[in-house]
Each structure stands twice: as C-alpha cells, then as structure tokens.
N, C-alpha and C. Protein backbone atom coordinates (compact mmCIF):
# COMPACT_ATOMS: atom_id res chain seq x y z
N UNK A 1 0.84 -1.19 0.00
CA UNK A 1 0.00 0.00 0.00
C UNK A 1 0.88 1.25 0.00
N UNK A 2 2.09 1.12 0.86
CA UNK A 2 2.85 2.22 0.97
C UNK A 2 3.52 2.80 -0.18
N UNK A 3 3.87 1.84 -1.33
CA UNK A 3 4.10 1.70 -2.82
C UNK A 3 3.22 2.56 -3.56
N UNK A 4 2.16 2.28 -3.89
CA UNK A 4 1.42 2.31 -4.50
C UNK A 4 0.81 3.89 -3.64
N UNK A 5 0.95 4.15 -2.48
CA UNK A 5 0.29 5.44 -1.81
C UNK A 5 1.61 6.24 -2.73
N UNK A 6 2.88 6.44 -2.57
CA UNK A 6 3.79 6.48 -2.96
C UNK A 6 4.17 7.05 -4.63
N UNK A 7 3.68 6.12 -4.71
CA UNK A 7 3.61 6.23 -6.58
C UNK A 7 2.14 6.98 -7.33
N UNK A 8 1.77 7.21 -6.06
CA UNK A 8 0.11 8.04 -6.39
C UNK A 8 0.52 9.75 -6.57
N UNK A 9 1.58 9.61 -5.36
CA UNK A 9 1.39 10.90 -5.06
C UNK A 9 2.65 11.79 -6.05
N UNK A 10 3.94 10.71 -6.07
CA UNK A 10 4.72 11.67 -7.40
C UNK A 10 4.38 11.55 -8.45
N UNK A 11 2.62 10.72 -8.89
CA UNK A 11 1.88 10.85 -10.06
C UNK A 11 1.47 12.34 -10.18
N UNK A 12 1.29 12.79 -9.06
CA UNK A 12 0.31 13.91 -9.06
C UNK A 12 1.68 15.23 -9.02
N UNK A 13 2.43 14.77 -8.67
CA UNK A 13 3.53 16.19 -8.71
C UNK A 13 4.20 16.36 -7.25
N UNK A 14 3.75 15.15 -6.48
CA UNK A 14 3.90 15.51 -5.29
C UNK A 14 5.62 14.74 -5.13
N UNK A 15 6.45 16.02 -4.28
CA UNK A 15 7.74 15.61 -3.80
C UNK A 15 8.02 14.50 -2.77
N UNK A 16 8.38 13.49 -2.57
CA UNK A 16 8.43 12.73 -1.15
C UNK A 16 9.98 13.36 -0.45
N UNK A 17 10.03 13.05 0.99
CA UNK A 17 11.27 12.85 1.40
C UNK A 17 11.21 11.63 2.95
N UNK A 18 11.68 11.02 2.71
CA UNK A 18 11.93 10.57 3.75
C UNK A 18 13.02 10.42 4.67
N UNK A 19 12.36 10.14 5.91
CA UNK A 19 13.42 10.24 7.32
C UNK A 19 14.04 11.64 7.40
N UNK A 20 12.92 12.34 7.01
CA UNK A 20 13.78 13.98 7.06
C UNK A 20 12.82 14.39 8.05
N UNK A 21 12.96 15.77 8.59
CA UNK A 21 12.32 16.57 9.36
C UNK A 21 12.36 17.88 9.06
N UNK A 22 11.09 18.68 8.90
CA UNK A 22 11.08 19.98 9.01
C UNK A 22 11.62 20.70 9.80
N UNK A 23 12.85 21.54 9.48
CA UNK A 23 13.19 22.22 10.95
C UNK A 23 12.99 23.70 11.21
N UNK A 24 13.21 24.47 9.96
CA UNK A 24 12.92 25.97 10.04
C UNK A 24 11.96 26.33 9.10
N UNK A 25 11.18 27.27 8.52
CA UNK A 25 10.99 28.11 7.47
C UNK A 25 11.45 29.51 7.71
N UNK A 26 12.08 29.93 6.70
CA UNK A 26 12.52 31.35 6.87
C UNK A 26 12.54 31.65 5.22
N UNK A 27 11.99 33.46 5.49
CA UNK A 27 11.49 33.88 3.76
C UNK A 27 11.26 32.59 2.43
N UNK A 28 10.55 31.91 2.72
CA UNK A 28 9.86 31.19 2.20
C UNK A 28 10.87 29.73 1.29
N UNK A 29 11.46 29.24 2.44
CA UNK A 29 12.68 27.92 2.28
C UNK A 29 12.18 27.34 3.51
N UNK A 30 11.94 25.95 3.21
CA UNK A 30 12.07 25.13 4.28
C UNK A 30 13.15 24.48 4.24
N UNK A 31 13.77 24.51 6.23
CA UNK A 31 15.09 23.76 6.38
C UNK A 31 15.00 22.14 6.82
N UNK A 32 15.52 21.88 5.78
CA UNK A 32 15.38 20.03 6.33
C UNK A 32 16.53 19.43 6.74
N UNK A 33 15.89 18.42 8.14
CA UNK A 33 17.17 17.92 8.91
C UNK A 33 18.24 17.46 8.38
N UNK A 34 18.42 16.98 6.73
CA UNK A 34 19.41 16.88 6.08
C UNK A 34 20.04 17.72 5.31
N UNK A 35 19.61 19.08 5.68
CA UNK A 35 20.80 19.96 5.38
C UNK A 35 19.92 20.92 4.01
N UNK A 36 19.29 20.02 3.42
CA UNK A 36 18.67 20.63 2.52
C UNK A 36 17.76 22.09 2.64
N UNK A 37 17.41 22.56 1.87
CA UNK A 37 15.90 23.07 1.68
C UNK A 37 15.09 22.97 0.59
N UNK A 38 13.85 23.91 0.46
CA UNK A 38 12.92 23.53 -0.56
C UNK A 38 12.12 24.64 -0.16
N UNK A 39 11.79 25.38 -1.57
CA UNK A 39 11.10 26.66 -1.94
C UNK A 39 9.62 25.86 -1.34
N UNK A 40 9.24 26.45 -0.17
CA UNK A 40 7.77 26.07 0.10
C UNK A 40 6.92 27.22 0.21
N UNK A 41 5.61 26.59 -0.27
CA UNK A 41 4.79 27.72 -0.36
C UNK A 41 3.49 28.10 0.62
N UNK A 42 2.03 27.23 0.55
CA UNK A 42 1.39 27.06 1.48
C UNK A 42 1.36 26.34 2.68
N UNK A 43 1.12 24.77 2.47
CA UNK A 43 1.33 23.64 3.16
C UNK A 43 2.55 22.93 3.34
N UNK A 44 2.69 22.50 4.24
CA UNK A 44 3.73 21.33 4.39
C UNK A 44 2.49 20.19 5.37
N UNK A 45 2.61 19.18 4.50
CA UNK A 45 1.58 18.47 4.95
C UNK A 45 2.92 17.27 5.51
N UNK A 46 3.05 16.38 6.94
CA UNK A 46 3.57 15.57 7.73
C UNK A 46 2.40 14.09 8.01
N UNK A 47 2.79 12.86 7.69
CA UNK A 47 2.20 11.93 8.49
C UNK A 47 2.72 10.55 9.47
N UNK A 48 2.02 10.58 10.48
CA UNK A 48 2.71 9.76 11.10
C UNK A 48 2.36 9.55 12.41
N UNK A 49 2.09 8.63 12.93
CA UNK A 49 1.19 8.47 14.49
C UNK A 49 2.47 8.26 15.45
N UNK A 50 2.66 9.02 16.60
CA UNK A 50 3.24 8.49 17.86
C UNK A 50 2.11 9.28 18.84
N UNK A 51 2.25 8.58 20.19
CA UNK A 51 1.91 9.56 21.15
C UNK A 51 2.27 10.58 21.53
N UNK A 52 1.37 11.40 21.75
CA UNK A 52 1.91 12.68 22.44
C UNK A 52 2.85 12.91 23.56
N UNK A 53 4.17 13.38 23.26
CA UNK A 53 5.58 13.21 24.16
C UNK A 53 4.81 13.85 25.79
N UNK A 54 4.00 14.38 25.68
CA UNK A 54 3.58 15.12 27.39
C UNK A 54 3.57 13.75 28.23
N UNK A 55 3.02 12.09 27.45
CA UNK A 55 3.17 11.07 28.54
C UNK A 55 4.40 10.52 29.16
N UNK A 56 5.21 11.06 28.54
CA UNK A 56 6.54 10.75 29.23
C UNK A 56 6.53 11.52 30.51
N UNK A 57 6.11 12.74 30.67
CA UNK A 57 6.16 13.66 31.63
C UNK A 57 5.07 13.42 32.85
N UNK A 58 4.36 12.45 32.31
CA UNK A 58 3.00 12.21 33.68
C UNK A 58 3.58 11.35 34.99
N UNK A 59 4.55 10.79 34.36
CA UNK A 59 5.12 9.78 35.53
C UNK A 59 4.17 8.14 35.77
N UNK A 60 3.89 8.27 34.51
CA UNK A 60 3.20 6.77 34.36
C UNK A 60 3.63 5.68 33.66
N UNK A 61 3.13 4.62 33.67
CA UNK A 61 3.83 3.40 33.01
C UNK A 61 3.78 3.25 31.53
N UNK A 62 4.65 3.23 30.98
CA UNK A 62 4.47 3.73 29.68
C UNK A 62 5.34 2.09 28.71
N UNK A 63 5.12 2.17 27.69
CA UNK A 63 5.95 1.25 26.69
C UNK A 63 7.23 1.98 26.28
N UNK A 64 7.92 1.17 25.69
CA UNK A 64 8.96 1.43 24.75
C UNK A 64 8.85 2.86 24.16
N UNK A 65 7.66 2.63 23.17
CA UNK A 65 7.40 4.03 22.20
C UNK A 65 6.71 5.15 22.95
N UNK A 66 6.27 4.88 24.12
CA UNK A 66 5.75 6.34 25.12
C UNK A 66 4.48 6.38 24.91
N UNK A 67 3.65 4.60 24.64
CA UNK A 67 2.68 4.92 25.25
C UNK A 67 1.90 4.03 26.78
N UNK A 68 0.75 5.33 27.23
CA UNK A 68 0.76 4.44 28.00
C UNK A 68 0.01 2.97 28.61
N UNK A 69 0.34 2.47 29.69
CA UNK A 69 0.43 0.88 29.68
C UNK A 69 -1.34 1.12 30.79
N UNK A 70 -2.15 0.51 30.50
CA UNK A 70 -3.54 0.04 30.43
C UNK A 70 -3.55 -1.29 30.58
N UNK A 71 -5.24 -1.86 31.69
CA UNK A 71 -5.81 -2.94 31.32
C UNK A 71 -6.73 -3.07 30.63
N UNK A 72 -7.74 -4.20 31.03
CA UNK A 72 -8.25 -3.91 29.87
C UNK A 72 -9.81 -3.35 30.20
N UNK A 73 -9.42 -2.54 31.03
CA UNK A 73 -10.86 -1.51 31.02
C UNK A 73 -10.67 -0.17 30.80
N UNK A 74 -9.03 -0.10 30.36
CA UNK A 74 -8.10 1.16 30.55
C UNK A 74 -8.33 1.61 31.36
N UNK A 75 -7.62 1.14 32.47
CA UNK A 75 -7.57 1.90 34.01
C UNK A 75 -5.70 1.65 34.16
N UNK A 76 -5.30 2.99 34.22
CA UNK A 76 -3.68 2.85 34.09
C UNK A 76 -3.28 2.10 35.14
N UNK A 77 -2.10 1.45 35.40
CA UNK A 77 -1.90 0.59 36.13
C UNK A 77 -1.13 1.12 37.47
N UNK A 78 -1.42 1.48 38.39
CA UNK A 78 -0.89 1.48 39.80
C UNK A 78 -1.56 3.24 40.23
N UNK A 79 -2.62 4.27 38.75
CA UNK A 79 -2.85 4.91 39.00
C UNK A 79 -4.88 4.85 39.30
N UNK A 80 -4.98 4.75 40.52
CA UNK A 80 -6.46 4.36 40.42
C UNK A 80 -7.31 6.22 40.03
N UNK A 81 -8.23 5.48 39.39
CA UNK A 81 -9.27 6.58 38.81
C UNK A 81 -8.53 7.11 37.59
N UNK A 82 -7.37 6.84 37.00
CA UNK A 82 -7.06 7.34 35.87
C UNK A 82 -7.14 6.45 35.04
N UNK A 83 -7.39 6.46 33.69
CA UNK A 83 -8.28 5.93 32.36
C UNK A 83 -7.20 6.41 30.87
N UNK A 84 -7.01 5.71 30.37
CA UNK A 84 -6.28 6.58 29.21
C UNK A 84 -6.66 5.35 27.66
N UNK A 85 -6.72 6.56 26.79
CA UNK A 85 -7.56 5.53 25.51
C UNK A 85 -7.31 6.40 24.58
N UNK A 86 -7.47 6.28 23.13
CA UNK A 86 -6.53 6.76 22.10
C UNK A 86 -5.07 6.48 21.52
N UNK A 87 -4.58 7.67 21.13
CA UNK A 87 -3.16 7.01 20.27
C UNK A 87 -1.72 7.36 21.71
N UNK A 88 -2.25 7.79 22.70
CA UNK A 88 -1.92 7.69 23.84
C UNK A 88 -1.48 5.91 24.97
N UNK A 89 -2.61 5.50 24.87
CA UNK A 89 -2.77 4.44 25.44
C UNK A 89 -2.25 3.23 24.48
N UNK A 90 -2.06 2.28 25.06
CA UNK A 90 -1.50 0.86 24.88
C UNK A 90 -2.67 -0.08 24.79
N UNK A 91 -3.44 0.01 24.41
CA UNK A 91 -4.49 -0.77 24.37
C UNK A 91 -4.37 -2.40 23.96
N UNK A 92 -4.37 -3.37 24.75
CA UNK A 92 -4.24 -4.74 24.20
C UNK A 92 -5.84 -5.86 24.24
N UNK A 93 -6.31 -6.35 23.07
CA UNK A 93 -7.68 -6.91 23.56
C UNK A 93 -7.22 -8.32 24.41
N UNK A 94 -7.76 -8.57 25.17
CA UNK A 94 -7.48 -9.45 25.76
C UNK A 94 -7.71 -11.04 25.72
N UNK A 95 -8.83 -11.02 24.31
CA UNK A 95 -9.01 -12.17 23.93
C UNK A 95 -7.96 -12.39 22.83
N UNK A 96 -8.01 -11.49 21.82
CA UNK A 96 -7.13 -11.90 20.53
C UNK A 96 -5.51 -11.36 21.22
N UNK A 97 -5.19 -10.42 22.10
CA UNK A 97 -4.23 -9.96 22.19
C UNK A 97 -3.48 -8.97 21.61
N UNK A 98 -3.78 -8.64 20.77
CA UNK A 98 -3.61 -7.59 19.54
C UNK A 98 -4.04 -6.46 19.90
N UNK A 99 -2.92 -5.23 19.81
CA UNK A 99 -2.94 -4.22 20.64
C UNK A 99 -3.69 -3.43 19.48
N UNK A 100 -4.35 -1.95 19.58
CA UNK A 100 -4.77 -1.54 19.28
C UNK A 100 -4.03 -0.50 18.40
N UNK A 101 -4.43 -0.06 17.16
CA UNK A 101 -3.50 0.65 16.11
C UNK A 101 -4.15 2.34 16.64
N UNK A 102 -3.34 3.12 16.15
CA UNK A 102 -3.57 4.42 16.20
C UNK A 102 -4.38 5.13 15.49
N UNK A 103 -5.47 4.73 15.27
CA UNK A 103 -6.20 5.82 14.41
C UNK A 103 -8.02 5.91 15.13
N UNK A 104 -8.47 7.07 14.16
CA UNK A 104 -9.63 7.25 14.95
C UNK A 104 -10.85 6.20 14.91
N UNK A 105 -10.43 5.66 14.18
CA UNK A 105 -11.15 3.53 13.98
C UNK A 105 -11.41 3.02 15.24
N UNK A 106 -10.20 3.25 16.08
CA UNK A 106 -10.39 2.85 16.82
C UNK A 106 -10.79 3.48 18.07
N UNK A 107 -10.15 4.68 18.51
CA UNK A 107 -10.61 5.67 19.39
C UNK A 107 -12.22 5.88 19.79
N UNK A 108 -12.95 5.67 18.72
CA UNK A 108 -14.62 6.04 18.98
C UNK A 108 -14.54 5.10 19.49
N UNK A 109 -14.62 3.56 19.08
CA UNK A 109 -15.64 2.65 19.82
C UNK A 109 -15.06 2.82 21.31
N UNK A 110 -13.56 3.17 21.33
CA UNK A 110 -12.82 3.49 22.76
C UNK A 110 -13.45 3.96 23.73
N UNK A 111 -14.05 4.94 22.93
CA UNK A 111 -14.65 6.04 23.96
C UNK A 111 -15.68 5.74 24.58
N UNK A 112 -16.56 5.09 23.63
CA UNK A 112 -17.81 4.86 23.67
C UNK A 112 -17.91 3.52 24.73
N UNK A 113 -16.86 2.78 24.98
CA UNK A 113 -16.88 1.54 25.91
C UNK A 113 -16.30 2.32 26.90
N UNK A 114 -15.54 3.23 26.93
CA UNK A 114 -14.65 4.24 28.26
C UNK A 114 -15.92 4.12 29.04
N UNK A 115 -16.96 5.03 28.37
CA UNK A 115 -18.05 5.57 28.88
C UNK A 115 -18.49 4.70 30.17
N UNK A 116 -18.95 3.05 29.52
CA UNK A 116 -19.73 2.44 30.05
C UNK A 116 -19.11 2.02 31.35
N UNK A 117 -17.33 1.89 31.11
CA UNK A 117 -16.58 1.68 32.02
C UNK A 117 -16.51 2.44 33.44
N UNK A 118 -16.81 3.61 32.97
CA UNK A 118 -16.44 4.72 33.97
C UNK A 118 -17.67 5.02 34.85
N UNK A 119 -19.02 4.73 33.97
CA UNK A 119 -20.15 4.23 34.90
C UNK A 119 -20.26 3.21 35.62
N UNK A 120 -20.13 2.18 35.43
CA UNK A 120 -19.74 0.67 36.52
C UNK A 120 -19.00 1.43 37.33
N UNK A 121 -17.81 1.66 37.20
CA UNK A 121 -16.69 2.25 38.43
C UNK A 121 -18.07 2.75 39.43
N UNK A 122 -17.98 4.23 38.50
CA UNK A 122 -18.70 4.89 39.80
C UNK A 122 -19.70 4.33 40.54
N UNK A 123 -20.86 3.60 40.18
CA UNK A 123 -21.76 2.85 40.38
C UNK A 123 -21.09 1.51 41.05
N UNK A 124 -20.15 1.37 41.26
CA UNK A 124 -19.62 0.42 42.68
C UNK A 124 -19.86 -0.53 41.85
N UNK A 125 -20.48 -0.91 40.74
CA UNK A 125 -20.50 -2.52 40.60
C UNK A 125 -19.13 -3.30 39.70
N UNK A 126 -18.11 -2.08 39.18
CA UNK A 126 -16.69 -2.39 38.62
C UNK A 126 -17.52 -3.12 37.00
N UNK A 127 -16.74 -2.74 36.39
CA UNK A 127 -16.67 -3.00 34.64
C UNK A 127 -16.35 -4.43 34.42
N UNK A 128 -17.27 -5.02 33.64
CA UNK A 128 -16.93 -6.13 33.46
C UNK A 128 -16.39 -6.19 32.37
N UNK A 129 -14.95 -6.99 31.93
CA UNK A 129 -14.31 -7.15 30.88
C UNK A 129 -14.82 -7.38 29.47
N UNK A 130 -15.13 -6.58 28.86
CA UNK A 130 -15.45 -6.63 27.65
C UNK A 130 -14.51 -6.71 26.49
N UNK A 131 -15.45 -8.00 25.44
CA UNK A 131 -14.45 -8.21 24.28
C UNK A 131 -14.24 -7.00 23.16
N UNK A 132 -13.07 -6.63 22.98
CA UNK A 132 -13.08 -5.22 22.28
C UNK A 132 -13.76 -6.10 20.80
N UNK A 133 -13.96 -4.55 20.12
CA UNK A 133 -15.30 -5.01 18.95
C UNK A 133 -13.61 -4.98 17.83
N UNK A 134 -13.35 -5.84 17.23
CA UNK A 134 -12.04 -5.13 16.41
C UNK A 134 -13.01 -4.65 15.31
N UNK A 135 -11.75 -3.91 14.48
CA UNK A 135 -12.41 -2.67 13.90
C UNK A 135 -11.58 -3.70 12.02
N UNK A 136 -11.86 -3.15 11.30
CA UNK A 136 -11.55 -3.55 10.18
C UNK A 136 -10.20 -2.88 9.47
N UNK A 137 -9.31 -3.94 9.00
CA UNK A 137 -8.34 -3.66 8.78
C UNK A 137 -7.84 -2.79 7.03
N UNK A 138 -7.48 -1.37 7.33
CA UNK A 138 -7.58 -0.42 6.32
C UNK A 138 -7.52 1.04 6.32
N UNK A 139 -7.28 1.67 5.28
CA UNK A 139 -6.91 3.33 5.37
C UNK A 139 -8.25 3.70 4.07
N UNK A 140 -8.28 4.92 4.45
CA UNK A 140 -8.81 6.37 3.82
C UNK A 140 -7.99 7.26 3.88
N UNK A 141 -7.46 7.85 2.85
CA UNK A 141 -6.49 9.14 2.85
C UNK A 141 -7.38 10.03 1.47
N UNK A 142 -7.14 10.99 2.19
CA UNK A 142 -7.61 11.95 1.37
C UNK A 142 -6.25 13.30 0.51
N UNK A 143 -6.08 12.88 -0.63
CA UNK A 143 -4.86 13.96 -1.31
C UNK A 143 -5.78 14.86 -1.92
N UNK A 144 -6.78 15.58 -1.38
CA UNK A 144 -7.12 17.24 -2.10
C UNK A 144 -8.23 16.32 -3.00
N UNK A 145 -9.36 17.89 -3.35
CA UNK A 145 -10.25 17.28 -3.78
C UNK A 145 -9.97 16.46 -4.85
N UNK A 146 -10.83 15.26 -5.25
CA UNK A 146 -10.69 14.63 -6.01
C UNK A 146 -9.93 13.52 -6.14
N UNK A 147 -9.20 13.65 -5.05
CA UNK A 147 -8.12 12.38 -5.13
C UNK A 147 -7.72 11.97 -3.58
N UNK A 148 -7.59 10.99 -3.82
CA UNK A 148 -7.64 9.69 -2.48
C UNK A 148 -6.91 8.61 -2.72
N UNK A 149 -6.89 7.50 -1.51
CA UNK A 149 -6.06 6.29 -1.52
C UNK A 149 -7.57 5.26 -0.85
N UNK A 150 -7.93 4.80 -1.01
CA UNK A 150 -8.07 3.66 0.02
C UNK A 150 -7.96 2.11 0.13
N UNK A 151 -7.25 1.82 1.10
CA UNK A 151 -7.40 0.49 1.29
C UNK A 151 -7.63 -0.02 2.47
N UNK A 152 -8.27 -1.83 2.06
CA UNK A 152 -8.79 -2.49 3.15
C UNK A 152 -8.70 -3.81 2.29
N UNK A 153 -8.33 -4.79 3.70
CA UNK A 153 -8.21 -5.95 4.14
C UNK A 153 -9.17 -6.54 4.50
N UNK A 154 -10.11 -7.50 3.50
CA UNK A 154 -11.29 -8.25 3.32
C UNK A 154 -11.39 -9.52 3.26
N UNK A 155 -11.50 -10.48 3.86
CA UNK A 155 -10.95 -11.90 3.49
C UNK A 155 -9.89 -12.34 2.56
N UNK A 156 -9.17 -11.89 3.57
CA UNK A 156 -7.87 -11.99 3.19
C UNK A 156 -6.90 -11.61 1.81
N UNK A 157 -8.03 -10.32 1.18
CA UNK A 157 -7.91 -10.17 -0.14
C UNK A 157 -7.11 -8.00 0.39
N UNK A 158 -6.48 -7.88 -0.09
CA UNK A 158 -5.89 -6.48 -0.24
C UNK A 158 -6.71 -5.85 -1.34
N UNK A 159 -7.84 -4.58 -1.22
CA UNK A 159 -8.91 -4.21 -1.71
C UNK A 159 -8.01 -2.76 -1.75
N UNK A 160 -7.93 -2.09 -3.43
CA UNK A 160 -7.22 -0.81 -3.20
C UNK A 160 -7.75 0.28 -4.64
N UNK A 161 -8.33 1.53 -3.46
CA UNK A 161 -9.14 1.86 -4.39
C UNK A 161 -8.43 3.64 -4.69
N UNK A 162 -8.13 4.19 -5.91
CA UNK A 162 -7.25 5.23 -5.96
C UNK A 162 -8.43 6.04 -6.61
N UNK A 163 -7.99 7.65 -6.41
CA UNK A 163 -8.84 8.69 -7.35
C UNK A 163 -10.28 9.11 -6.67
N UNK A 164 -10.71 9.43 -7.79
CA UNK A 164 -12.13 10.68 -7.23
C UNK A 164 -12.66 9.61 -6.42
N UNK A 165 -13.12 8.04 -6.43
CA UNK A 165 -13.91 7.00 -6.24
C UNK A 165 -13.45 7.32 -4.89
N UNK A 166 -11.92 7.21 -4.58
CA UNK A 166 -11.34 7.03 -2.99
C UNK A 166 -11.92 8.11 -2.46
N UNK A 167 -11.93 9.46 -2.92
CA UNK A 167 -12.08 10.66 -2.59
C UNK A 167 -12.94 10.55 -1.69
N UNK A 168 -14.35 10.22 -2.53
CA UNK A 168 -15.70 9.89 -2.38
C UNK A 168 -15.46 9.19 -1.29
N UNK A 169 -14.99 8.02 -0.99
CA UNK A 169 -14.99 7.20 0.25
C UNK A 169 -14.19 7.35 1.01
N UNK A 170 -13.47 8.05 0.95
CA UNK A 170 -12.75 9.02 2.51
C UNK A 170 -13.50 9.91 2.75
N UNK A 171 -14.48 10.80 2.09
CA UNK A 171 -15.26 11.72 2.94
C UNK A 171 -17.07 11.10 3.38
N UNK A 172 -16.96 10.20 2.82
CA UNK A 172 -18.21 9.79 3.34
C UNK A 172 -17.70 9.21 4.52
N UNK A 173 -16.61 8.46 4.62
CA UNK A 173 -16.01 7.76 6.15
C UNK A 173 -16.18 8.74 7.09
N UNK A 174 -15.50 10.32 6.76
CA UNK A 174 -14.79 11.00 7.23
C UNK A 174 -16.05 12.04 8.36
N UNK A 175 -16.80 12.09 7.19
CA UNK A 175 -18.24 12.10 7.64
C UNK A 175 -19.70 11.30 8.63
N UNK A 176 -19.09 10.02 8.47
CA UNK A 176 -19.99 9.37 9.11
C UNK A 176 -19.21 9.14 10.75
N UNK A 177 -17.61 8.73 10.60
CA UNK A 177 -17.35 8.99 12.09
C UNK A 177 -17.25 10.14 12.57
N UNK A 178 -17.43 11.14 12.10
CA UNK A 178 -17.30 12.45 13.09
C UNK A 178 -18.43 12.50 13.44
C-alpha cells in the first residue's frame, strides 16, 4: 500500500522525502534535517502516528514508544481513577491480544466503551471485561479534492481503491465517524 500510496502521489507532482524533518521556514525555504531546503509555499503536509511526548512527563507506566500501559478496562496501572484511551494508550484486547492501532477507527468505539466503564466504576459494581469489537483492517487518505487512496483488508484479499472514487470514500467515512 505504501508503494502504490507512494507512486500516487509523485503521479500527481507531489515531492516525497523521507526520514527527514522539518526544521525551520525562513522567507519562504524550508530547512530540512538533512541539510537541505525547498522553496515552500502554502502547506507542508507531515504523516505519522506516535503519542503525544507530554506522557513521558506524567510519571506513568508507559511502553517502549511512550505509550501508555492500560488494562483492559483502561484503568492505568498502579494509577487508580485514571483511564487513558486513544493514540496515547496501549491498548491490548485481551481475547485476541492484539494491541490496538492508532487511528480514529479505533478511538470512537474506545470512547464509547470508556463511557460504560467509567459508569460501573462509579456505580460500585466495577466493569466487566469486555471483548473489544475489532475494527476492520484499512486506510482512507484523502490527497485534495478529487483524489484519495483507500485500502482495506477483506478476506484476506488487499482491496485498493485510488482517485475521485477514494475521494468519495474518505469523505463519506470521514463524515460518518465524526
């Protein structure tokens, strides 16, 4: 997919760089961590999921990559009454084991089970372990009107759909979870 996202986008005119970092703009040059620059104009568009570096700073149990460590009602571990869910949290289901990916796929139903969680708590009767719902394996990207990426993982088949069609189905997605 990364290929093919890849080969979509220097179809369209678009520059890649990788393992670089934006570091300055000044009178209209962006400075890149390799020394380079590049006449930029409006956007500099970046993608890429980590957690937000502030969890390093909470003093909580965290993974490798800085996020943090949850059971499975996301109740952080040794911090009672604190809850953490999103691209923050470590989310692991506890039947399949398979931790939870970073995107907003998954975050809603998150929330939406947080909810029920955080009512049991208060209500003294404690959350009963619920099987997370997994979510379906796949992207929507949206490159400006008219053009898109999407793919998804369907019985076991790699489903990949490019152009106005994707467009169309990244904003109807984009639309129906918000």
């Amino acid at each position: 997919v990364g290929h093919r996202l890849e080969r979509y986008l220097q179809n369209l005119g678009i520059m890649l760089h990788h393992r670089t970092r934006a570091m300055s703009e000044e009178q209209g040059r962006l400075r890149l961590s390799d020394g380079d620059s590049l006449p930029v104009g409006f956007t500099v568009w970046t993608l890429g999921l980590a957690p937000n570096p502030i969890a390093r700073s909470l003093g909580l149990p965290l993974t490798g990559d800085g996020r943090i460590i949850v059971d499975e009602s996301y109740r952080v571990q040794g911090a009672p009454g604190v809850y953490s869910i999103g691209d923050c949290a470590h989310i692991v289901d506890p039947v399949t084991g398979e931790a939870d990916r970073m995107t907003c796929k998954e975050a809603i139903p998150q929330a939406t089970r947080l909810g029920r969680i955080i009512k049991a708590d208060l209500s003294g009767q404690g959350a009963n372990a619920e099987r997370h719902r997994g979510v379906s394996q796949g992207y929507t990207v949206g490159l400006g009107p008219g053009h898109g990426l999407v793919w998804s993982r369907t019985w076991g088949i790699d489903i990949m759909i490019t152009g106005k069609l994707a467009y169309k189905v990244k904003t109807f997605m984009w639309n129906h979870a918000s």
